[in-house]
C-alpha atoms as a PDB file:
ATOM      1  CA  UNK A   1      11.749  -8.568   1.379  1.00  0.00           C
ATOM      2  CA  UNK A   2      14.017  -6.554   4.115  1.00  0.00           C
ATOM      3  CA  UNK A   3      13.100  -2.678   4.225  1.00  0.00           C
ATOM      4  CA  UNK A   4      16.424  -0.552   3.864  1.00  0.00           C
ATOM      5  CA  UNK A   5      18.374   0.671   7.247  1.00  0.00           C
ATOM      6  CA  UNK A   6      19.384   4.105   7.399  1.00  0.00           C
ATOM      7  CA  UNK A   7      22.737   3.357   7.188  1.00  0.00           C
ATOM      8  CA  UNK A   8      21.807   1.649   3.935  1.00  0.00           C
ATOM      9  CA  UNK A   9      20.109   5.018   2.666  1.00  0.00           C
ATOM     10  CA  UNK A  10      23.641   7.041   3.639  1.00  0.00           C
ATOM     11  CA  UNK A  11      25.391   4.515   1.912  1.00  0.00           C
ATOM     12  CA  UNK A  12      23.340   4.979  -1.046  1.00  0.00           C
ATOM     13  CA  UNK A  13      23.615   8.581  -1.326  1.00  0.00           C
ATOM     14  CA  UNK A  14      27.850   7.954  -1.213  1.00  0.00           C
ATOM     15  CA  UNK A  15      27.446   5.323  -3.934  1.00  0.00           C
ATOM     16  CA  UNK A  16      24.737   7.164  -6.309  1.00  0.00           C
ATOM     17  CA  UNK A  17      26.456  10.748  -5.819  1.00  0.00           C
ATOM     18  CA  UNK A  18      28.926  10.379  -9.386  1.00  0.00           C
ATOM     19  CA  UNK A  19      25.744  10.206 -10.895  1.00  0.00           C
ATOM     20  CA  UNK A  20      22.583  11.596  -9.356  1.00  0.00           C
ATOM     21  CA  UNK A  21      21.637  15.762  -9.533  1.00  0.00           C
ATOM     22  CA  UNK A  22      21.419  17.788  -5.773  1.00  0.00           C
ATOM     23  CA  UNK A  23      18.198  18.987  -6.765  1.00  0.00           C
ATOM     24  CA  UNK A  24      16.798  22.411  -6.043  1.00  0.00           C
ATOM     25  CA  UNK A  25      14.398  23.697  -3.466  1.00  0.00           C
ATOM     26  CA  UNK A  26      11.717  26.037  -4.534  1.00  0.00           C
ATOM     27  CA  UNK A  27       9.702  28.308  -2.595  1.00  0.00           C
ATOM     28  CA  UNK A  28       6.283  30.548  -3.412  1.00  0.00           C
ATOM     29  CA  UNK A  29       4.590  33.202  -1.279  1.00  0.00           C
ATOM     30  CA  UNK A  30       1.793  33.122  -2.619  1.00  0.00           C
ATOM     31  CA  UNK A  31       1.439  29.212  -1.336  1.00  0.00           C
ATOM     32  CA  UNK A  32       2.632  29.722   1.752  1.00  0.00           C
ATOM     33  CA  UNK A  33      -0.389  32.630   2.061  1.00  0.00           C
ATOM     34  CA  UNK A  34      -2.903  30.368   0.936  1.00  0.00           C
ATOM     35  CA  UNK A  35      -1.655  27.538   2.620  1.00  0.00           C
ATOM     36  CA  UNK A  36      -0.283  28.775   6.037  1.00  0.00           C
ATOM     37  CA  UNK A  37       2.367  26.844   6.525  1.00  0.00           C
ATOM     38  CA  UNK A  38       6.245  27.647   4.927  1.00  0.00           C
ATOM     39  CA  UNK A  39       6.737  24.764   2.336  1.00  0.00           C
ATOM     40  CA  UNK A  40       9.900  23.689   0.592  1.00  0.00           C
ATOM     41  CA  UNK A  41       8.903  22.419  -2.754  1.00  0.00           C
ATOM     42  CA  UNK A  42      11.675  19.769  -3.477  1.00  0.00           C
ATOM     43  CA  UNK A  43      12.223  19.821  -6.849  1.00  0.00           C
ATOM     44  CA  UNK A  44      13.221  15.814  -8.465  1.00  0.00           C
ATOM     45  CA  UNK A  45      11.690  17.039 -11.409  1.00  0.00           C
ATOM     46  CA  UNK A  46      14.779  18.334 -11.981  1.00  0.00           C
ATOM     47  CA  UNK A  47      16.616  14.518 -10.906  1.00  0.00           C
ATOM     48  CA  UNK A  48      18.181  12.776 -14.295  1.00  0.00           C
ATOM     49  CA  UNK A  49      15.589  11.523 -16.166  1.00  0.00           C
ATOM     50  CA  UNK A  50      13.203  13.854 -14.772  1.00  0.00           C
ATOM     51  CA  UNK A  51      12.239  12.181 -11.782  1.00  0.00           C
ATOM     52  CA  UNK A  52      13.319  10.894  -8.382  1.00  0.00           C
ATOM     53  CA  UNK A  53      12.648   7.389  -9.576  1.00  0.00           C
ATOM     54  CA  UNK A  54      16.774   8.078 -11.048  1.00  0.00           C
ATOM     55  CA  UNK A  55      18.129   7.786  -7.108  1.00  0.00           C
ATOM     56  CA  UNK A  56      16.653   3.879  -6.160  1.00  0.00           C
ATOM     57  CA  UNK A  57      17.791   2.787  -9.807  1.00  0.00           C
ATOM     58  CA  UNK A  58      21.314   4.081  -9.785  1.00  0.00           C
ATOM     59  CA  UNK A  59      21.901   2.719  -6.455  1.00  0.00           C
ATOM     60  CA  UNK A  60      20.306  -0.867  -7.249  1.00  0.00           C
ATOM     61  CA  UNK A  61      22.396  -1.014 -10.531  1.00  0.00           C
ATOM     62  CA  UNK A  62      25.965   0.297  -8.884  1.00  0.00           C
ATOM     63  CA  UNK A  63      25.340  -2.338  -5.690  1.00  0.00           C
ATOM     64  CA  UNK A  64      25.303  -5.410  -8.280  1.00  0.00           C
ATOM     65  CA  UNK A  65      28.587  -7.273  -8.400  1.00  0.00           C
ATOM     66  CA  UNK A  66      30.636  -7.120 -12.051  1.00  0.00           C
ATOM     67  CA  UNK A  67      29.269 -10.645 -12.639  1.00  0.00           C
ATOM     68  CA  UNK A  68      25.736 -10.030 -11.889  1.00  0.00           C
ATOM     69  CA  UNK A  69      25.457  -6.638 -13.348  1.00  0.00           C
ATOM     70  CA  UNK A  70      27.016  -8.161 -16.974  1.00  0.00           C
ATOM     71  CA  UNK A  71      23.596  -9.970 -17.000  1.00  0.00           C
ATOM     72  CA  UNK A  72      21.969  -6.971 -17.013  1.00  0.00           C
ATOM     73  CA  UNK A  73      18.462  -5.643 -15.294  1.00  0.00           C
ATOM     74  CA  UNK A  74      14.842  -5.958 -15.796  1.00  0.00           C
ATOM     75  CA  UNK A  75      11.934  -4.293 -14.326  1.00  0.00           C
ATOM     76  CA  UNK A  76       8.167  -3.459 -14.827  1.00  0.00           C
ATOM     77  CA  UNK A  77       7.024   0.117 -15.197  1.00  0.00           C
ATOM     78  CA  UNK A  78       4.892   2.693 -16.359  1.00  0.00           C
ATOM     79  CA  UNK A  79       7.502   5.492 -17.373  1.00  0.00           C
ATOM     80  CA  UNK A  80       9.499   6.682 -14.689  1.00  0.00           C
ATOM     81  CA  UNK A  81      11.290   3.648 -12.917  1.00  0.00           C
ATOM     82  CA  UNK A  82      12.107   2.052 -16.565  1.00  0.00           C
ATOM     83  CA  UNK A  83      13.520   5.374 -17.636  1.00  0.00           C
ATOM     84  CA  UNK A  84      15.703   5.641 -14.459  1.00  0.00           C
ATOM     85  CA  UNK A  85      16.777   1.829 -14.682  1.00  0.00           C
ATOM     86  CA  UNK A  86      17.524   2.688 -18.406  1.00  0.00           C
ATOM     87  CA  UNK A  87      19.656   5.468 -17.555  1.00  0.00           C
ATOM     88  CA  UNK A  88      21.265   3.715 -14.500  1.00  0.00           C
ATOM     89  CA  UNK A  89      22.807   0.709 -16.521  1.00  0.00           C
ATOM     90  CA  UNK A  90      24.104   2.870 -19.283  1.00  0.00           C
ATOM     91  CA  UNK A  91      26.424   4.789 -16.683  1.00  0.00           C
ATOM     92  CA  UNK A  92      27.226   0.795 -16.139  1.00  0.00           C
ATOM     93  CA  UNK A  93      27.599  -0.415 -19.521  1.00  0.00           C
ATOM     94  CA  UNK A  94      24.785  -2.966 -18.955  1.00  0.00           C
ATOM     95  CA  UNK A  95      21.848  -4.162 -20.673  1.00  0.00           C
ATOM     96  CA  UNK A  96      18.041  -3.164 -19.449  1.00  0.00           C
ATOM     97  CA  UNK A  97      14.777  -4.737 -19.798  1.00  0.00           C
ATOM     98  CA  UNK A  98      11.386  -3.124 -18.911  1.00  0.00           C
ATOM     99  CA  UNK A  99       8.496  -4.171 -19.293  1.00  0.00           C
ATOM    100  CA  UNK A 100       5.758  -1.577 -20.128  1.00  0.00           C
ATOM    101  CA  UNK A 101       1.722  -1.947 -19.714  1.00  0.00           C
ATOM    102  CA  UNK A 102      -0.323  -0.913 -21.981  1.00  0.00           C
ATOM    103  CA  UNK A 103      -1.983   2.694 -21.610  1.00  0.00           C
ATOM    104  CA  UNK A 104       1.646   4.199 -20.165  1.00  0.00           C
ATOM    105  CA  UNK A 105       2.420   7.811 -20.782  1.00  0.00           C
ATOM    106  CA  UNK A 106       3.753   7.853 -24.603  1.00  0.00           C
ATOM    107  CA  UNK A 107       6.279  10.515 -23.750  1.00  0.00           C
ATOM    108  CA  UNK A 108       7.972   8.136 -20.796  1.00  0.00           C
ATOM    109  CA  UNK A 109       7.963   5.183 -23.221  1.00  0.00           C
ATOM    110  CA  UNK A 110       9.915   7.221 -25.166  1.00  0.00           C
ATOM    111  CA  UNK A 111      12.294   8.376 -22.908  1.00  0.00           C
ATOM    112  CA  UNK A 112      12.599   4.592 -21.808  1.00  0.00           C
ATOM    113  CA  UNK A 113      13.434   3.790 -25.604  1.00  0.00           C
ATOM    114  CA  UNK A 114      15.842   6.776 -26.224  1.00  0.00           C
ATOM    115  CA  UNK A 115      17.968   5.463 -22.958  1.00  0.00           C
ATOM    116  CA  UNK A 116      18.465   2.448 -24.763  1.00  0.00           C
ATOM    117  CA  UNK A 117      16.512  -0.153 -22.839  1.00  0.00           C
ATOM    118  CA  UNK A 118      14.511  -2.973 -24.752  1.00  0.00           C
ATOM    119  CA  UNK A 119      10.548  -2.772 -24.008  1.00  0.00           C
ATOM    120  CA  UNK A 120       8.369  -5.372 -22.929  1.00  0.00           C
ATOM    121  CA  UNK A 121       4.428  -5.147 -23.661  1.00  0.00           C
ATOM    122  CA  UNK A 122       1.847  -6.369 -21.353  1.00  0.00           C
ATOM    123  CA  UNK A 123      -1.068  -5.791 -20.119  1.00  0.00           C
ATOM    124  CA  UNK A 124      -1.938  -3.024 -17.639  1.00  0.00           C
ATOM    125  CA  UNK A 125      -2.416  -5.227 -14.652  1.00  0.00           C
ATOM    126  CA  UNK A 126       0.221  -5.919 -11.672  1.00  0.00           C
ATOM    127  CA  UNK A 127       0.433  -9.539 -12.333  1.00  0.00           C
ATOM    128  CA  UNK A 128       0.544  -9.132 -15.893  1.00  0.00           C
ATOM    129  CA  UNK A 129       3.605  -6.959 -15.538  1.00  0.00           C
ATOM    130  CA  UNK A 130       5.367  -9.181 -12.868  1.00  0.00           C
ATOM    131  CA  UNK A 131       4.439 -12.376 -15.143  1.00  0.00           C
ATOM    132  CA  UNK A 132       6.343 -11.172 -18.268  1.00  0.00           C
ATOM    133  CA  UNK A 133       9.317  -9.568 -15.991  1.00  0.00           C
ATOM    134  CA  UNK A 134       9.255 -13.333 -14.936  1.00  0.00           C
ATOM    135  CA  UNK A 135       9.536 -14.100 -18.437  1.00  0.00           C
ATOM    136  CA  UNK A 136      11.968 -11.858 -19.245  1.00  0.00           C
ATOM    137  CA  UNK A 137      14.353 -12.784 -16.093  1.00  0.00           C
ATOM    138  CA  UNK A 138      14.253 -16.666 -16.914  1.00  0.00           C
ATOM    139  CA  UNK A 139      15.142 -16.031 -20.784  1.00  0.00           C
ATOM    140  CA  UNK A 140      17.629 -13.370 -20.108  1.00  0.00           C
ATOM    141  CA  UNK A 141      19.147 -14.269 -16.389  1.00  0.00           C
ATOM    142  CA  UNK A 142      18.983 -10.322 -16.095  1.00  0.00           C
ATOM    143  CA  UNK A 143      18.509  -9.572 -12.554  1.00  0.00           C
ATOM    144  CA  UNK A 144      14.981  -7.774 -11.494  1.00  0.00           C
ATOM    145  CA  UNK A 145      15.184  -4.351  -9.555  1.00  0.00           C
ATOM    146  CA  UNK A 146      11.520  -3.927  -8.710  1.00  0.00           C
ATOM    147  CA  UNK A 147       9.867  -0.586  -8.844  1.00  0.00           C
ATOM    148  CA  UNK A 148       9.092  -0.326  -5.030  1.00  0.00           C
ATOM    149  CA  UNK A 149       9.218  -3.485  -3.106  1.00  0.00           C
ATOM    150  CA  UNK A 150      13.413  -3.424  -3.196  1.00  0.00           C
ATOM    151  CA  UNK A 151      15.704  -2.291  -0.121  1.00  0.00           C
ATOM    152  CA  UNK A 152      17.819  -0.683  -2.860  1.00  0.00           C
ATOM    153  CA  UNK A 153      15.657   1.067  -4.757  1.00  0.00           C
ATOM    154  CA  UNK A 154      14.003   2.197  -1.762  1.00  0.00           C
ATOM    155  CA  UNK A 155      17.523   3.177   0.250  1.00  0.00           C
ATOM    156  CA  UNK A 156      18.329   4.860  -2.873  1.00  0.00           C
ATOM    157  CA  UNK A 157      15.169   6.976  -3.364  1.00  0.00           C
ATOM    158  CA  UNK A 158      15.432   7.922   0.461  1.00  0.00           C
ATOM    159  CA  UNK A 159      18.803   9.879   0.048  1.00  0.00           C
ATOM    160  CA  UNK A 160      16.764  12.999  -1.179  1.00  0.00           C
ATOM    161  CA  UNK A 161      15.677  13.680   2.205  1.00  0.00           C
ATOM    162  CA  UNK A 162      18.918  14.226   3.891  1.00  0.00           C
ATOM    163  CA  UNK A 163      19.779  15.883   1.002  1.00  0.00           C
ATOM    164  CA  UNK A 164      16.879  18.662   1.715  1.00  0.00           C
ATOM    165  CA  UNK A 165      17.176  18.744   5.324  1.00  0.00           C
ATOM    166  CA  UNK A 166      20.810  20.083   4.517  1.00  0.00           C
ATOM    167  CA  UNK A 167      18.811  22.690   2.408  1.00  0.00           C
ATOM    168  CA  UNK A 168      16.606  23.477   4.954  1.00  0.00           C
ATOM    169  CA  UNK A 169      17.316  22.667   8.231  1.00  0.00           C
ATOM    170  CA  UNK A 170      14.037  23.945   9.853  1.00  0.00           C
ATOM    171  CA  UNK A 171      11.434  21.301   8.432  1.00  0.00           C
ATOM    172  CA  UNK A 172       9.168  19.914  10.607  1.00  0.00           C
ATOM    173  CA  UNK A 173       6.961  18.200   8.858  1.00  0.00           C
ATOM    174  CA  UNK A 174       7.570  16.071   5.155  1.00  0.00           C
ATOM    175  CA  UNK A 175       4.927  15.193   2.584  1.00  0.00           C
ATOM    176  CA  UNK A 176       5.643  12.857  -0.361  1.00  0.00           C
ATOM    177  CA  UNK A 177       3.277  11.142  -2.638  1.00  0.00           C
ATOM    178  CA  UNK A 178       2.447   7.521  -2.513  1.00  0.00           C
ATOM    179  CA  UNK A 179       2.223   5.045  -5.287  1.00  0.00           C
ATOM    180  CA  UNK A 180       3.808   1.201  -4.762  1.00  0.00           C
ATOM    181  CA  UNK A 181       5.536   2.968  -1.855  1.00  0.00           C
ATOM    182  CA  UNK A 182       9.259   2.888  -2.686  1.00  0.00           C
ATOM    183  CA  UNK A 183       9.543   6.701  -2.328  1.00  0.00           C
ATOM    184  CA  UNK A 184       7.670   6.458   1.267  1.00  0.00           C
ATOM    185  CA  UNK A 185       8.877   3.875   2.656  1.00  0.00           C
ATOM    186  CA  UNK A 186      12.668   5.487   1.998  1.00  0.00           C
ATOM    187  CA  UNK A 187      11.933   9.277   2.980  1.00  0.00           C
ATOM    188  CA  UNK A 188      10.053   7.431   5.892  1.00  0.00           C
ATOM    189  CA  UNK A 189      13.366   5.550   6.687  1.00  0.00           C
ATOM    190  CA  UNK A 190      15.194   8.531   6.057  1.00  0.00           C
ATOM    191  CA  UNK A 191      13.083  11.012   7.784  1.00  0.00           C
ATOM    192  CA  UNK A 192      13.344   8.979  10.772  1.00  0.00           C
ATOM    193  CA  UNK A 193      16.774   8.206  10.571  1.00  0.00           C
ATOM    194  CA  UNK A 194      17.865  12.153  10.762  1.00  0.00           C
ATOM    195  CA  UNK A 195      14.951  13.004  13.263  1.00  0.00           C
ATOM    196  CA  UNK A 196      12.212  10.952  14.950  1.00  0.00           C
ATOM    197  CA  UNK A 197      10.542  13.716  15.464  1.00  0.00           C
ATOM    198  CA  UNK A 198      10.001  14.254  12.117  1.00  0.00           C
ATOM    199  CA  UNK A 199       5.869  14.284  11.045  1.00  0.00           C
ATOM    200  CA  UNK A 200       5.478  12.516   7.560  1.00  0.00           C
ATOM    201  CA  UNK A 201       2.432  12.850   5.621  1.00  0.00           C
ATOM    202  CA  UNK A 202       1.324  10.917   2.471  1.00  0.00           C
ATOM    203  CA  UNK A 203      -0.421  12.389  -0.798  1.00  0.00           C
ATOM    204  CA  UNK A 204      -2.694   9.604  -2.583  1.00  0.00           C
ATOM    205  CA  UNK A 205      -5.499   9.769  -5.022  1.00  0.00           C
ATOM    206  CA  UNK A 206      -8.792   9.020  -4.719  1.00  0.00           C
ATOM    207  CA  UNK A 207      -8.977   6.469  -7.701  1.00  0.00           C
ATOM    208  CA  UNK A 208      -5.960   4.727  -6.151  1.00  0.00           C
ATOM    209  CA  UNK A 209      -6.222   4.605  -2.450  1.00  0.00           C
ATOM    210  CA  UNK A 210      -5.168   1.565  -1.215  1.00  0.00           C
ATOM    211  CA  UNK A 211      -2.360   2.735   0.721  1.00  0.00           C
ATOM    212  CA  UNK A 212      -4.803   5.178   2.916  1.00  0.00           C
ATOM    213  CA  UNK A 213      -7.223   2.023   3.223  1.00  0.00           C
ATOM    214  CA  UNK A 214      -4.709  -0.418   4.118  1.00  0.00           C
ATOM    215  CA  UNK A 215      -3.264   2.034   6.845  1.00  0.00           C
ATOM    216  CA  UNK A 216      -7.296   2.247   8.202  1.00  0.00           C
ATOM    217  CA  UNK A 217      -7.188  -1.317   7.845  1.00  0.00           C
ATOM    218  CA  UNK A 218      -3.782  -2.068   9.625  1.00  0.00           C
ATOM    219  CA  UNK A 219      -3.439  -4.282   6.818  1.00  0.00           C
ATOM    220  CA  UNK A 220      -2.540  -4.142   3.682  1.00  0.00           C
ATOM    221  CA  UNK A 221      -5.787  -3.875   0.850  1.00  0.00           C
ATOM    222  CA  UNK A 222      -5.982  -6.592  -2.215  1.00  0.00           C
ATOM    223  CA  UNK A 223      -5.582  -5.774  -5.738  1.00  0.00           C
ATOM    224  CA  UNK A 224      -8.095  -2.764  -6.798  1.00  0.00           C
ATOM    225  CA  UNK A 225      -8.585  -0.740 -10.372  1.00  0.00           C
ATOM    226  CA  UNK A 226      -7.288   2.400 -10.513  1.00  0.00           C
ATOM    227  CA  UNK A 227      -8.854   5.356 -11.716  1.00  0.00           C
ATOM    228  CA  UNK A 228      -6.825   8.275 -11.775  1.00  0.00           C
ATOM    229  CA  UNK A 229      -5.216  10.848 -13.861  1.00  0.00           C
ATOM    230  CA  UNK A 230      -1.997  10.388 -11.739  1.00  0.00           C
ATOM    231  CA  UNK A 231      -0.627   7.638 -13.629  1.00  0.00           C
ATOM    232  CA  UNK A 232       2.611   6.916 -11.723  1.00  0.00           C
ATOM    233  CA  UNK A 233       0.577   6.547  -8.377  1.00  0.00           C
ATOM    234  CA  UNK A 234      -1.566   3.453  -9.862  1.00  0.00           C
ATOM    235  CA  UNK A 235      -0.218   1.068  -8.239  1.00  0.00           C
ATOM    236  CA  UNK A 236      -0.545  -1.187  -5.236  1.00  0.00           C
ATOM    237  CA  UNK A 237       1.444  -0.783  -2.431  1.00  0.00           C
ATOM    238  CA  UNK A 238       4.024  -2.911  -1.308  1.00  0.00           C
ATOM    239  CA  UNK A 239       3.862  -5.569   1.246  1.00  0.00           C
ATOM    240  CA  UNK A 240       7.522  -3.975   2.545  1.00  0.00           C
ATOM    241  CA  UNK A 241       6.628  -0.561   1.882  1.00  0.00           C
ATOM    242  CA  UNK A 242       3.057  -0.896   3.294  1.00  0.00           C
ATOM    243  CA  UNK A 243       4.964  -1.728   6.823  1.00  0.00           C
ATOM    244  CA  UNK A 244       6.890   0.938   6.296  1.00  0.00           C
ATOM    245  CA  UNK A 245       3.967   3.765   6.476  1.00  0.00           C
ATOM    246  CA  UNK A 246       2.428   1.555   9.114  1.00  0.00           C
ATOM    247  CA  UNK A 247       6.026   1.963  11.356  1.00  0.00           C
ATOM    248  CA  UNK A 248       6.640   5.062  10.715  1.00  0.00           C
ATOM    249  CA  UNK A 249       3.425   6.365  11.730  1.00  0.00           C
ATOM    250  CA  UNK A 250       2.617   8.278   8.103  1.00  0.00           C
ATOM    251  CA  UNK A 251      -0.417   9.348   7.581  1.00  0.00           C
ATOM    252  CA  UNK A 252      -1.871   9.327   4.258  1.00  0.00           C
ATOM    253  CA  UNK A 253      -4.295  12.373   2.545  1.00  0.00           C
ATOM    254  CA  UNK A 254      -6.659  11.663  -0.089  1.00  0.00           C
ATOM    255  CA  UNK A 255      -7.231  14.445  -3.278  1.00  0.00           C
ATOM    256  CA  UNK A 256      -9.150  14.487  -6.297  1.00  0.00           C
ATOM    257  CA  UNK A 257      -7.979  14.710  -9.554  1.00  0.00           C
ATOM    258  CA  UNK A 258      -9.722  17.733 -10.207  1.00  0.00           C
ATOM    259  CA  UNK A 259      -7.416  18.956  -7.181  1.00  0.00           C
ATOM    260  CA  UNK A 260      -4.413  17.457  -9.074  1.00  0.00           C
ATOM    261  CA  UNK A 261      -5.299  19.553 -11.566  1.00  0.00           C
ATOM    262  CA  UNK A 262      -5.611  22.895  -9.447  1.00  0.00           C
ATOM    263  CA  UNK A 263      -2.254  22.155  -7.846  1.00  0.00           C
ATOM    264  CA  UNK A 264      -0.274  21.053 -11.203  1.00  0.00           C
ATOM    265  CA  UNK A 265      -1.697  24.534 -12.726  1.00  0.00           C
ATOM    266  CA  UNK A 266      -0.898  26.854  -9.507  1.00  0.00           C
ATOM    267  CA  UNK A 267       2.978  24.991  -9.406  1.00  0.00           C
ATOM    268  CA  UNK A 268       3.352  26.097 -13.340  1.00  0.00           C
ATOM    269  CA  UNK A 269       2.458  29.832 -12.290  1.00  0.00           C
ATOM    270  CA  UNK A 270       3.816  30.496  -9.068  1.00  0.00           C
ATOM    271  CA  UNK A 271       7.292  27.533  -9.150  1.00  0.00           C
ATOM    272  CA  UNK A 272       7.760  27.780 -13.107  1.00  0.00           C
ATOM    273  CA  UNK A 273       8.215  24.300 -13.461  1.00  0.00           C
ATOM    274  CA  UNK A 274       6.369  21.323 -15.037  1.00  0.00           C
ATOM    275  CA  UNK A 275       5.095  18.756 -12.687  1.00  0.00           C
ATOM    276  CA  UNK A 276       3.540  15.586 -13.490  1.00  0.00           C
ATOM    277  CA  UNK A 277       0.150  14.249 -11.836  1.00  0.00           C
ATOM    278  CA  UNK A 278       1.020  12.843  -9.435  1.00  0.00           C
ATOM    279  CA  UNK A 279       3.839  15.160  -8.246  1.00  0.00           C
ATOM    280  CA  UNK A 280       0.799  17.875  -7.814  1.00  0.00           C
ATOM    281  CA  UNK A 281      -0.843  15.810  -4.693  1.00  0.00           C
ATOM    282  CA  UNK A 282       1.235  17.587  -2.175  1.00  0.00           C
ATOM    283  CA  UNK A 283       0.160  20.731  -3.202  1.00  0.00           C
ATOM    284  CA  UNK A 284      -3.362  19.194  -3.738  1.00  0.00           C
ATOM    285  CA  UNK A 285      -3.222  17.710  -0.023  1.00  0.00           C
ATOM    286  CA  UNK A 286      -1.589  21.584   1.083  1.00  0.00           C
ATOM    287  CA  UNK A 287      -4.851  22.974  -0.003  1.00  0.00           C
ATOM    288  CA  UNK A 288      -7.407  20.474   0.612  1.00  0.00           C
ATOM    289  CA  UNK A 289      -6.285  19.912   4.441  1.00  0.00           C
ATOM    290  CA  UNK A 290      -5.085  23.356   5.432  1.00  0.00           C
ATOM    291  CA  UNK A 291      -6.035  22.348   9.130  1.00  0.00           C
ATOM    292  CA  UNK A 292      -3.290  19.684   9.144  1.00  0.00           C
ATOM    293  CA  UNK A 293      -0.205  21.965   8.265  1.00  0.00           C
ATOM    294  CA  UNK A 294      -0.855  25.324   9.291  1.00  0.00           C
ATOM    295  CA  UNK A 295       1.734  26.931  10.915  1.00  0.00           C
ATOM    296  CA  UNK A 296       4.275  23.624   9.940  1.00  0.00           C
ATOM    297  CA  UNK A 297       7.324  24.250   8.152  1.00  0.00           C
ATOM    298  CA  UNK A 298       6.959  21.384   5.344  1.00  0.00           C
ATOM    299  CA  UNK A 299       8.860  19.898   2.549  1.00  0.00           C
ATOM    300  CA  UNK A 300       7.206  19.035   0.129  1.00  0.00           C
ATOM    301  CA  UNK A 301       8.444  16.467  -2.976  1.00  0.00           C
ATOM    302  CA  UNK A 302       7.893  16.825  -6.434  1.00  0.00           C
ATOM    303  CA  UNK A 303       8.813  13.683  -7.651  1.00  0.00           C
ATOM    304  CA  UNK A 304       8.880  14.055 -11.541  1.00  0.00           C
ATOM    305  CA  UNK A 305       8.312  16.636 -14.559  1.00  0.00           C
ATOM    306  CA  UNK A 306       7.601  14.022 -17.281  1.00  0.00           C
ATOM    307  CA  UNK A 307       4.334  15.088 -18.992  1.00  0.00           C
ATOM    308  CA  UNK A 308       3.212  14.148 -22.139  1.00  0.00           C
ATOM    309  CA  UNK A 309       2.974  17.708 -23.898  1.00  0.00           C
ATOM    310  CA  UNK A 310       1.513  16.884 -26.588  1.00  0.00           C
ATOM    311  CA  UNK A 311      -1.325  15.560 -24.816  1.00  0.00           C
ATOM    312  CA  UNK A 312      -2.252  18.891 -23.023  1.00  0.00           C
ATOM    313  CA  UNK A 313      -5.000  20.314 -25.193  1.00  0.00           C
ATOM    314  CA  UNK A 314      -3.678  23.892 -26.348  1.00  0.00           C
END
């Protein structure tokens, strides 16, 4: 698997613009005092389908010839990439497959359902989910646009950063989290493709640090159990994406859940939006590593809003 150009990304954001949101850029005082640095919350929260995971699927499904797309698509996810695939091939008038492990989010299940796609069960293990994607591709000839380890999806998820860079020129410094690595390894592409000057930092969780361990490493880290509240950041990285971060020179922050926490609460107060998990390790990273961005002007992405509400205990 190739990693994306950045001509591919700009191409991307031409082909996924009848469809995708410009989303907002938020801003708080108050963090910027505790923080001491001037941060540019990037709101995909606010993306179709509530998260950034909308950009990579929309371009994978529009760059499928007529005869290929007819087939329809298939992936394995826990919420947010099945959602956005959903979505994606309705605007195409194509089937969708995803293929869901056990323990995912009930509210992006839902969401996957109510876009129309069929669901998969498997278990919640990477090669159970790429086994019955397998499945699905050889009984359905549907093609497979992986979560994170696909130029497209990771060309397409990189067009948000040129996107805030127009909204605020004067960023120094970008922080996005890190998961299987799609998102990375295309703001990395991206970041680097506007300015190579650009410092990129990552946002992991503890429970599910293989991307900072691989990086310490310089290789990428086997197959691990996660064990984090930050569901969409559970997975492995990607052999492509891993290169990525290695490439591009990102460095990756570890934060606790109970940081998570702190962050998700303070970006409900201060931003007035809802923010997933693992959209809150940014701010958790701001806070816990103060040394590393004082005095930086950063944007920051929030990469998705979709939390299970009736899970919160009030």
């Amino acid at each position: 698997m190739t990693l994306p150009s950045y001509a591919e990304v700009r191409d991307a954001a031409a082909r996924i613009a009848p469809h995708a949101r410009v989303t907002p850029v938020l801003r708080s005082d108050l963090i910027d005092a505790r923080t001491g640095a001037s941060v540019w919350f990037k709101c995909e929260n606010l993306q179709r389908g509530g998260a950034f995971k909308f950009r990579g699927a929309t371009n994978a499904v529009w760059s499928l010839s007529d005869e290929d797309a007819a087939r329809g698509v298939v992936t394995h996810s826990s919420g947010n990439h099945g959602n956005a695939l959903a979505m994606a091939a309705r605007t195409r008038g194509i089937p969708a497959h995803v293929v869901v492990p056990e323990g995912a989010v009930k509210a992006k299940v839902d969401a996957i359902i109510a876009a129309g796609a069929t669901i998969h069960r498997c278990a919640a293990t990477t090669a159970a989910r790429e086994a019955k994607a397998a499945e699905v591709m050889a009984a359905t000839g549907a093609n497979l646009v992986h979560p994170y380890a696909d130029a497209r999806v990771m060309a397409g998820q990189g067009t948000l950063v040129p996107e805030l860079l127009r909204q605020a020129p004067e960023i120094d410094t970008i922080l996005f989290p890190v998961g299987g690595g799609g998102l990375a390894a295309g703001c990395s592409i991206a970041a680097h493709g506007v300015d190579p000057g650009l410092a990129l930092f990552g946002a992991e969780p503890e429970g599910a640090d293989d991307a900072a361990r691989s990086l310490e490493a310089d290789e990428r880290v086997g197959p691990f159990t996660p064990d984090t509240i930050c569901d969409g950041l559970r997975t492995l990285i990607g052999e492509p994406n891993f290169h990525a971060l290695r490439d591009h020179q990102v460095r990756v922050l570890r934060v606790s859940d109970e940081e998570v926490i702190a962050a998700m609460r303070l970006l409900w107060s201060e931003l007035r939006v809802i923010v997933e998990p693992s959209s809150a390790t940014t701010l958790a990273a701001l806070s816990r590593y103060p040394d590393r961005f004082v005095g930086r002007t950063i944007g920051a992405v929030i990469t998705g809003g979709n939390v299970d509400l009736d899970a919160l205990p009030w």
